[in-house]
Protein backbone atom coordinates (compact mmCIF):
# COMPACT_ATOMS: atom_id res chain seq x y z
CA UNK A 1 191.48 -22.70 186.65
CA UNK A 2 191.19 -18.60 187.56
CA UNK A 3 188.24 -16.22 187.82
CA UNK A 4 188.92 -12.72 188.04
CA UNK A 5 187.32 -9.93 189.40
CA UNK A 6 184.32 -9.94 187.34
CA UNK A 7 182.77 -12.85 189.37
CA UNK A 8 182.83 -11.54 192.87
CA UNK A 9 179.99 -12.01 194.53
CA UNK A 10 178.27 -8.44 196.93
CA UNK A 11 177.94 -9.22 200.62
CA UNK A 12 175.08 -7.28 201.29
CA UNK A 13 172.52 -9.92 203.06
CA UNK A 14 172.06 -9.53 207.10
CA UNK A 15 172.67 -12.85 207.36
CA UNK A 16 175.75 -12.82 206.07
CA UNK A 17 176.35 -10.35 208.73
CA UNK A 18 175.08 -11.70 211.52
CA UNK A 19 177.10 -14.93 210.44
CA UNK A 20 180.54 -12.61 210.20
CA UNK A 21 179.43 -11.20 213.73
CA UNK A 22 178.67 -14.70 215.77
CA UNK A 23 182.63 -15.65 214.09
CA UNK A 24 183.62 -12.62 216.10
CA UNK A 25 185.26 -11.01 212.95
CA UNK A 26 186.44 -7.65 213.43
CA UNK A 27 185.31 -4.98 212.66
CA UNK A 28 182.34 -6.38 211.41
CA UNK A 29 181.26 -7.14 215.48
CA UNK A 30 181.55 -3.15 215.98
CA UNK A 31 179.49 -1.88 213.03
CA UNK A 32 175.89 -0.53 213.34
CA UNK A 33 172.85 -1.36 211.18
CA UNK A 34 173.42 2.04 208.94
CA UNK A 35 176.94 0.67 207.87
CA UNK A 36 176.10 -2.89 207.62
CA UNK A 37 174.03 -1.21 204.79
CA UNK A 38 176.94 -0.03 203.08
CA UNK A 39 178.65 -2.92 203.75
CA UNK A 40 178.00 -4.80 199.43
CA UNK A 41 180.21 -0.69 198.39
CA UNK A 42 183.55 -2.58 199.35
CA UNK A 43 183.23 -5.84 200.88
CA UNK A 44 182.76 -9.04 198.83
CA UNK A 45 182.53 -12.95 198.91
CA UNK A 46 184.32 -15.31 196.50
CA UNK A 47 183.93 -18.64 196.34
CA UNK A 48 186.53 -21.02 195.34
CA UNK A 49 186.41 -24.75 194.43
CA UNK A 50 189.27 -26.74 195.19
CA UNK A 51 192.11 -25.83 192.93
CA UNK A 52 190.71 -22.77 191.73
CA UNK A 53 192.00 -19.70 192.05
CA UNK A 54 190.88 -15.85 191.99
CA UNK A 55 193.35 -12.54 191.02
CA UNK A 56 193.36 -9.45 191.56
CA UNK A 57 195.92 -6.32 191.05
CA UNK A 58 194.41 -4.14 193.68
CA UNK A 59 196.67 -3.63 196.74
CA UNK A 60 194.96 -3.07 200.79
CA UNK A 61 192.24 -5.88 200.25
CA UNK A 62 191.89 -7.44 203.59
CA UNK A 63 191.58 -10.85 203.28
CA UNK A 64 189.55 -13.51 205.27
CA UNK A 65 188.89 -16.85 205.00
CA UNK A 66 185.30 -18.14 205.88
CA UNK A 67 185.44 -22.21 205.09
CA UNK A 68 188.15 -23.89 203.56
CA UNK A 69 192.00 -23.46 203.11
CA UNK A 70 193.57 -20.99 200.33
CA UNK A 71 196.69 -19.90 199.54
CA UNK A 72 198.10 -16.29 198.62
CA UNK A 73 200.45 -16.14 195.81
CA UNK A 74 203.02 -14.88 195.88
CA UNK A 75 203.45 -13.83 199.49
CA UNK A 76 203.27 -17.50 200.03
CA UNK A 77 200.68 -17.20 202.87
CA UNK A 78 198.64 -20.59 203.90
CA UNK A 79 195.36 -18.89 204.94
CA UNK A 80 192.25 -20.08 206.77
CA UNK A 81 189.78 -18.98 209.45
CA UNK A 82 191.44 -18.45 212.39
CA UNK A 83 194.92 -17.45 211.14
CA UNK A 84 192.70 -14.66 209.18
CA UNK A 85 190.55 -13.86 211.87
CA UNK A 86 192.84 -13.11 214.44
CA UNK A 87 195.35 -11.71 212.15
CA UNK A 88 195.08 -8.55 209.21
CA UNK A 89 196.47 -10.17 206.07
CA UNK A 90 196.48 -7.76 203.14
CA UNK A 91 197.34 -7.79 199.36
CA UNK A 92 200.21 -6.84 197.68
CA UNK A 93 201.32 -4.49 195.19
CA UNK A 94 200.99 -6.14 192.38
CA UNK A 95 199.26 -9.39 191.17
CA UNK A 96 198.24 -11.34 194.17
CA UNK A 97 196.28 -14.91 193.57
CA UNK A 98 193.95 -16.73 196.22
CA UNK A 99 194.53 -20.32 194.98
CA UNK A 100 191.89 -22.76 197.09
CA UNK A 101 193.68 -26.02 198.49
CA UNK A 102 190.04 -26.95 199.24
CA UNK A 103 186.71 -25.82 198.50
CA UNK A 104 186.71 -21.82 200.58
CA UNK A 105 184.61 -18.79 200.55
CA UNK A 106 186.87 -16.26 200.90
CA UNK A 107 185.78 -12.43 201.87
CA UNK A 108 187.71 -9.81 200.37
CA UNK A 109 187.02 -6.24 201.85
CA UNK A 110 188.92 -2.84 200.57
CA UNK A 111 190.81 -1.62 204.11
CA UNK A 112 190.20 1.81 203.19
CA UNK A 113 186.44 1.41 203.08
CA UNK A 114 186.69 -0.36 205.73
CA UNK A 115 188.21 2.71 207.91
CA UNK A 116 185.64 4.99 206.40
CA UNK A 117 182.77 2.92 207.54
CA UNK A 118 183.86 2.35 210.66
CA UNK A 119 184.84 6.37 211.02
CA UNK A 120 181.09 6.83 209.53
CA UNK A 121 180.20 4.74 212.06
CA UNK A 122 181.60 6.55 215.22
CA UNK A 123 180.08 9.85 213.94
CA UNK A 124 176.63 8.72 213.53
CA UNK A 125 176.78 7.54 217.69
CA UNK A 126 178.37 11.05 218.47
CA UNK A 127 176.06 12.03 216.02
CA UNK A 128 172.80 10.55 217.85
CA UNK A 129 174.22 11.87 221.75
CA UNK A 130 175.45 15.39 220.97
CA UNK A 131 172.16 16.32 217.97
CA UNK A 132 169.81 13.94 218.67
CA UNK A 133 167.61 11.82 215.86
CA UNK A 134 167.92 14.80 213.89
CA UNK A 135 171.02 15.51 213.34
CA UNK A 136 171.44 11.82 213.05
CA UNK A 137 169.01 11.43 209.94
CA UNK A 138 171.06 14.59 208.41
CA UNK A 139 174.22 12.59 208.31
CA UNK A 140 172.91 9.70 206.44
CA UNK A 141 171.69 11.68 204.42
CA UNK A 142 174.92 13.09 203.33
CA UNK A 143 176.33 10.18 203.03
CA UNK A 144 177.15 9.86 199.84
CA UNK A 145 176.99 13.18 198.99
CA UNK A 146 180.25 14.40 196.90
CA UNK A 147 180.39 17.92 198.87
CA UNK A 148 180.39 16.29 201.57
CA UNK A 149 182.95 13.02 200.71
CA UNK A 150 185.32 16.23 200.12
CA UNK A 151 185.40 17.26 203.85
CA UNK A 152 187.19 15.98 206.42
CA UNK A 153 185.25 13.48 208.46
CA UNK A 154 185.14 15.70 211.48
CA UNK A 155 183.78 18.77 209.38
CA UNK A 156 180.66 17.29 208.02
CA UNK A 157 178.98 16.89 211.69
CA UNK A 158 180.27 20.57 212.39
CA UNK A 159 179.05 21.51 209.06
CA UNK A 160 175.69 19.70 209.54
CA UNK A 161 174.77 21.18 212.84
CA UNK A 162 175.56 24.76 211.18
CA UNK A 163 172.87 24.29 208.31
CA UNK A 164 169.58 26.08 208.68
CA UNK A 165 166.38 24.24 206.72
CA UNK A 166 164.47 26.39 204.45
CA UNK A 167 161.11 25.52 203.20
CA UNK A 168 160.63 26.04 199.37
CA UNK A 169 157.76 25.91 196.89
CA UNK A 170 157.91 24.24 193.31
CA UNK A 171 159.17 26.81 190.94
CA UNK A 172 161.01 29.11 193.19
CA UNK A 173 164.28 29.32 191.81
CA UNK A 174 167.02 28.68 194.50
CA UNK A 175 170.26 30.33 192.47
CA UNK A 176 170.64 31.82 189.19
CA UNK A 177 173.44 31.02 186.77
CA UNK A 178 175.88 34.20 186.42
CA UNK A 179 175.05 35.14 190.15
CA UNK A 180 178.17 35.07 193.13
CA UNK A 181 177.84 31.92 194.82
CA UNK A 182 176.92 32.94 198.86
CA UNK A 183 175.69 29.87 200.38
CA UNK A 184 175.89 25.80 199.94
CA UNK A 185 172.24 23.53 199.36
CA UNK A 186 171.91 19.90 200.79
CA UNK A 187 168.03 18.95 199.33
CA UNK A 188 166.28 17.19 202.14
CA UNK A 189 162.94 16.78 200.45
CA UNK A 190 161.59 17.57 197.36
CA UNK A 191 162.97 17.78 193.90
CA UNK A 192 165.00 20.56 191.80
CA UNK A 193 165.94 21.15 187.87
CA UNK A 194 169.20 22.12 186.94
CA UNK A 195 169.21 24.89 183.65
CA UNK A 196 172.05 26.17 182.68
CA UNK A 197 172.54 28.16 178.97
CA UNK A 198 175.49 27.34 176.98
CA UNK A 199 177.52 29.87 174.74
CA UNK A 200 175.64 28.72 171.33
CA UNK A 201 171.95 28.49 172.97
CA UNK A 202 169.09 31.02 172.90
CA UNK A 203 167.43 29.55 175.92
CA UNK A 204 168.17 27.64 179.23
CA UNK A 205 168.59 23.82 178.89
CA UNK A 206 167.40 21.45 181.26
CA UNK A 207 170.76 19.32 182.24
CA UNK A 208 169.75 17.72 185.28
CA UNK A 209 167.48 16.76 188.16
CA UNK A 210 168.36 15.96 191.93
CA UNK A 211 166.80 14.96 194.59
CA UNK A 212 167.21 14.09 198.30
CA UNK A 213 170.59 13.34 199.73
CA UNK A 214 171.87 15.34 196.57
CA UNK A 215 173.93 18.62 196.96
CA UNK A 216 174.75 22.05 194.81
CA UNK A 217 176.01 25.40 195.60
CA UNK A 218 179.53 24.04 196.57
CA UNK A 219 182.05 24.28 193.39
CA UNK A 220 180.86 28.28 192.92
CA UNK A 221 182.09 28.79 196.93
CA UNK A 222 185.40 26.69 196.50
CA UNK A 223 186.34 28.99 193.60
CA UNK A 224 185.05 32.00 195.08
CA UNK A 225 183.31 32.68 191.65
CA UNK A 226 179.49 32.97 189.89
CA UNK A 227 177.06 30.39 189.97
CA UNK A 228 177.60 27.68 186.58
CA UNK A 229 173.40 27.11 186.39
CA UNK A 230 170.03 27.86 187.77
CA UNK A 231 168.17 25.75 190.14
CA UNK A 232 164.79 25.95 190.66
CA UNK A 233 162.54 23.57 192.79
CA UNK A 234 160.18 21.40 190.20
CA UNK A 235 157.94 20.45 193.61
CA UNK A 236 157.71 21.92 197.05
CA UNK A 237 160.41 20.72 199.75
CA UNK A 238 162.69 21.53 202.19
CA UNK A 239 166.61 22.50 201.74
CA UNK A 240 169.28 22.68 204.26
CA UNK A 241 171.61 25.37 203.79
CA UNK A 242 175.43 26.51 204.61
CA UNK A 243 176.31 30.10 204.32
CA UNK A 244 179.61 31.02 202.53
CA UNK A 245 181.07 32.35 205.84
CA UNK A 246 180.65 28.80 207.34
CA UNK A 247 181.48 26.27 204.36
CA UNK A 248 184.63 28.26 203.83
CA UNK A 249 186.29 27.82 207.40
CA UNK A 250 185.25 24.43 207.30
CA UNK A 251 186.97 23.87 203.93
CA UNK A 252 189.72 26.27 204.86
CA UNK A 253 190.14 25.93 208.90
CA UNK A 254 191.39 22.11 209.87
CA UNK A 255 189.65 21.03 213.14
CA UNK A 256 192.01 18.62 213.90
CA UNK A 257 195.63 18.77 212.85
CA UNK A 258 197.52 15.77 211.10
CA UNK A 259 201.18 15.63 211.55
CA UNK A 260 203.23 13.61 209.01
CA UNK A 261 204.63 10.33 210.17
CA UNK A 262 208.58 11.83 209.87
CA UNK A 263 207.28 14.08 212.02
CA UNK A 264 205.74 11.56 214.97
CA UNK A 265 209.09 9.66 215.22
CA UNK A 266 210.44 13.16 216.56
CA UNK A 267 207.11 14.12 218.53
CA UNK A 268 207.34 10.53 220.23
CA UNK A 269 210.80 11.60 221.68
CA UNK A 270 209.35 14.29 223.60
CA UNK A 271 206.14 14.17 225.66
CA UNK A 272 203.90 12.86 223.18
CA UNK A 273 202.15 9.00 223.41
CA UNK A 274 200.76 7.44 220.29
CA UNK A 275 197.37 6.38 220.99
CA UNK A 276 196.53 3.45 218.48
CA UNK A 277 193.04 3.35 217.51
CA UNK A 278 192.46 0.27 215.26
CA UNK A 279 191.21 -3.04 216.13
CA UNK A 280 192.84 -5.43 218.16
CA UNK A 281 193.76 -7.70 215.56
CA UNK A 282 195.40 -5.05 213.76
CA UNK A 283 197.18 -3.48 216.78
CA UNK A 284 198.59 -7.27 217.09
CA UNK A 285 200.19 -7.63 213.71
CA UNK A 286 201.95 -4.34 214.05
CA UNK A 287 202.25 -0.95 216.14
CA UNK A 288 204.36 1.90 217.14
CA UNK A 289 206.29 0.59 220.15
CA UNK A 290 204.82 2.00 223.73
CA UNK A 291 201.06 2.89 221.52
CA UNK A 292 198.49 3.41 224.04
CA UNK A 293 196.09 0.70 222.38
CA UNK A 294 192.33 2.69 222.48
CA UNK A 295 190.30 1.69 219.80
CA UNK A 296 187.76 3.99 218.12
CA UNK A 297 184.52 2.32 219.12
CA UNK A 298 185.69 2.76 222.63
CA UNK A 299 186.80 6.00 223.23
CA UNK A 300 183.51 7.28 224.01
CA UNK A 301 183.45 5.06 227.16
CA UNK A 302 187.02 5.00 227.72
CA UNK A 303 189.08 7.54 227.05
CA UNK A 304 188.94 9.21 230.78
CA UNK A 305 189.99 6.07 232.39
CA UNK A 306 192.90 5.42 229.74
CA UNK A 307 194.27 8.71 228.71
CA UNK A 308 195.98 11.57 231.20
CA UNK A 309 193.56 14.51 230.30
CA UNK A 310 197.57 16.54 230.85
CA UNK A 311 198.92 14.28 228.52
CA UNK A 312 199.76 14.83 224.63
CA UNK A 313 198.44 12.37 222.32
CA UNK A 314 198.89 10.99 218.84
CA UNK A 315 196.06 9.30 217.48
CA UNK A 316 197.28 6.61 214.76
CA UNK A 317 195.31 4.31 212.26
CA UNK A 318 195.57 2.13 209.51
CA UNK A 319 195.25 5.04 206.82
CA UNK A 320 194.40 8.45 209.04
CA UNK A 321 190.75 8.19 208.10
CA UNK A 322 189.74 6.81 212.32
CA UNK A 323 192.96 8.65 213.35
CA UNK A 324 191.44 12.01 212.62
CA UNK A 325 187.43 11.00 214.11
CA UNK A 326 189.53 9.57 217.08
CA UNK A 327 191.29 12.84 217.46
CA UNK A 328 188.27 15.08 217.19
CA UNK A 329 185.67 12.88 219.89
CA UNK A 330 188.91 13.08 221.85
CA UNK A 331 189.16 17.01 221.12
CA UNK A 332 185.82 17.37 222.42
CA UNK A 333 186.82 15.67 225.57
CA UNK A 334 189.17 18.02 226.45
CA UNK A 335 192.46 16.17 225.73
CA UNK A 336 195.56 18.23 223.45
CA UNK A 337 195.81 15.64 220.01
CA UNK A 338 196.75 15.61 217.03
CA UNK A 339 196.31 12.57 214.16
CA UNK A 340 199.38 10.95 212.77
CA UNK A 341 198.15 11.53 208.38
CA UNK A 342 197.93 8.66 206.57
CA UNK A 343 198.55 6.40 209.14
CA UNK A 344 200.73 2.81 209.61
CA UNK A 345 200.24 2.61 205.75
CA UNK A 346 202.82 5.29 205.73
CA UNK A 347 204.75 4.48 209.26
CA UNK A 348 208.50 3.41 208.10
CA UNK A 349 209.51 3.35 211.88
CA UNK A 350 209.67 0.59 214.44
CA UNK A 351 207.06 -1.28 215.16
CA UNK A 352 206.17 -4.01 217.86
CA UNK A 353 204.13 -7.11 217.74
């Protein structure tokens, strides 16, 4: 007996979170109450009866067992709670098949998400201490905010703390279609209409609506060219805006470099020390050998007692998403680092255990 992906079940109740946090499953013990809220985007339960079995092709799910025993075919894995809780197993390319040897609820969560989150998460406290509530309510706000899912993690709060609000009035129109794009929009409050006039039509056409959280003004500044539409408020509010000037160095102008992994075997030679920033489970199952073990969540309270503010650092992750936050809060602290890109997903050196 199989189910497939279809019948996966979104973990997106607090008490299933409070429940992963009194297990002491990382990193669900580290996150705050604004990701736990995004935790139901890439983080699932399946329940199994005995014999039963779920698939899936997708490689990087992280796999833990809640209750019960399973099985992972075809890596050939016996799994339950503590040899998943204290250890990172992860599918396969491939097809990869939990098959229950008892009844198990199983949770399945996308290891790239998971980095994001937990990145998200370690901006919104640098977020809170360096802006204030402010700045803090900003980045939720852009959370999910395309423009914004474009930028490096460690642009958005420089980009954030750059915009100026503007108070508008229903009707006033915002940009006009055919003009040079000079300056990006975030909508905090209020409502706008998107018209834009086609080749064939005698008028404008109403296309679209947004609202807060939502963004324009971006693709005319990446392409340097005219605006595609007109926007016009359809009720008063307030808009946050990013001159041209700015958006484009933070597009353009990388705040913290990220050095290939061919390129950190050689840097490691010299005077450089990789500074590992995942979880301790993770750092367990697998790390560059002599990694300065720092994880992101703590590097606000303990970077000056770990790291040599003469030293050169590497920071390295799973995937380079917490390698480059780690390497910008540690930028700000005064310390010469640089993030290993794409992380241990992409390491083909040695590695300790």
């Amino acid at each position: 007996m199989g189910i497939t992906e279809v019948n996966k079940e979104p973990l997106i109740s607090s008490e299933v979170f409070d429940y992963l946090r009194n297990l002491a499953i990382e990193p669900y013990t580290k996150l705050n109450d604004i990701a736990r809220e995004q935790l139901g985007d890439g983080v699932r339960l399946v329940s199994l009866l005995a014999d039963e079995s779920f698939v899936t092709q997708k490689p990087g799910l992280r796999v833990t067992v809640l209750s019960g025993k399973a099985r992972l075919e075809p890596a050939g894995l016996d799994l339950e709670l503590e040899s998943t809780r204290n250890h990172t197993v992860l599918t396969q390319e491939g097809e990869n098949r939990l098959r229950a040897n008892e009844s198990a609820v199983i949770l399945l969560a996308d290891s790239d998400f998971l980095d994001t989150l937990s990145s998200w998460s370690e901006l919104a406290v640098y977020a809170q201490q360096f802006g204030g509530d402010e700045l803090l309510k900003r980045l939720v706000a852009v959370k999910h905010t395309l423009a914004f899912k474009r930028l490096p993690l460690e642009h958005v709060i420089q980009a954030l703390q750059q915009m100026v609000p503007r108070k508008v009035k229903a009707g006033e129109v915002i940009v006009t279609q055919g003009e040079r794009g000079d300056a990006f929009y975030l909508i905090w409050s209020g409502r706008v209409e998107v018209w834009r006039t086609g080749i064939y039509d005698d008028a404008p056409q109403l296309v679209d609506t947004m609202g807060p959280g939502e963004a324009f003004g971006d693709e005319a500044l990446v392409i340097r060219g005219n605006r595609g539409a007109t926007v016009k408020m359809s009720e008063d509010g307030e808009l946050l805006v990013l001159g041209e000037q700015a958006f484009l160095d933070l597009m353009s102008r990388p705040l913290v470099v990220e050095i290939p992994p061919a390129s950190v075997q050689r840097m490691l030679e010299g005077n450089w020390k990789a500074v590992d920033v995942r979880y301790a489970e993770e750092f367990e199952d697998g790390h560059i050998p002599g990694a300065i073990h720092l994880p992101l969540h703590e590097i606000r309270h303990r970077a000056s007692e770990v790291l040599n503010t003469n030293g050169k650092y590497i920071t390295v992750c799973l995937s380079g998403k917490r390698s480059a936050v780690a390497a910008f809060l540690l930028k700000q602290r005064g310390f010469e680092v640089v993030a290993m890109k794409d992380g241990m997903s992409s390491w083909e050196g040695e590695t300790a255990s």
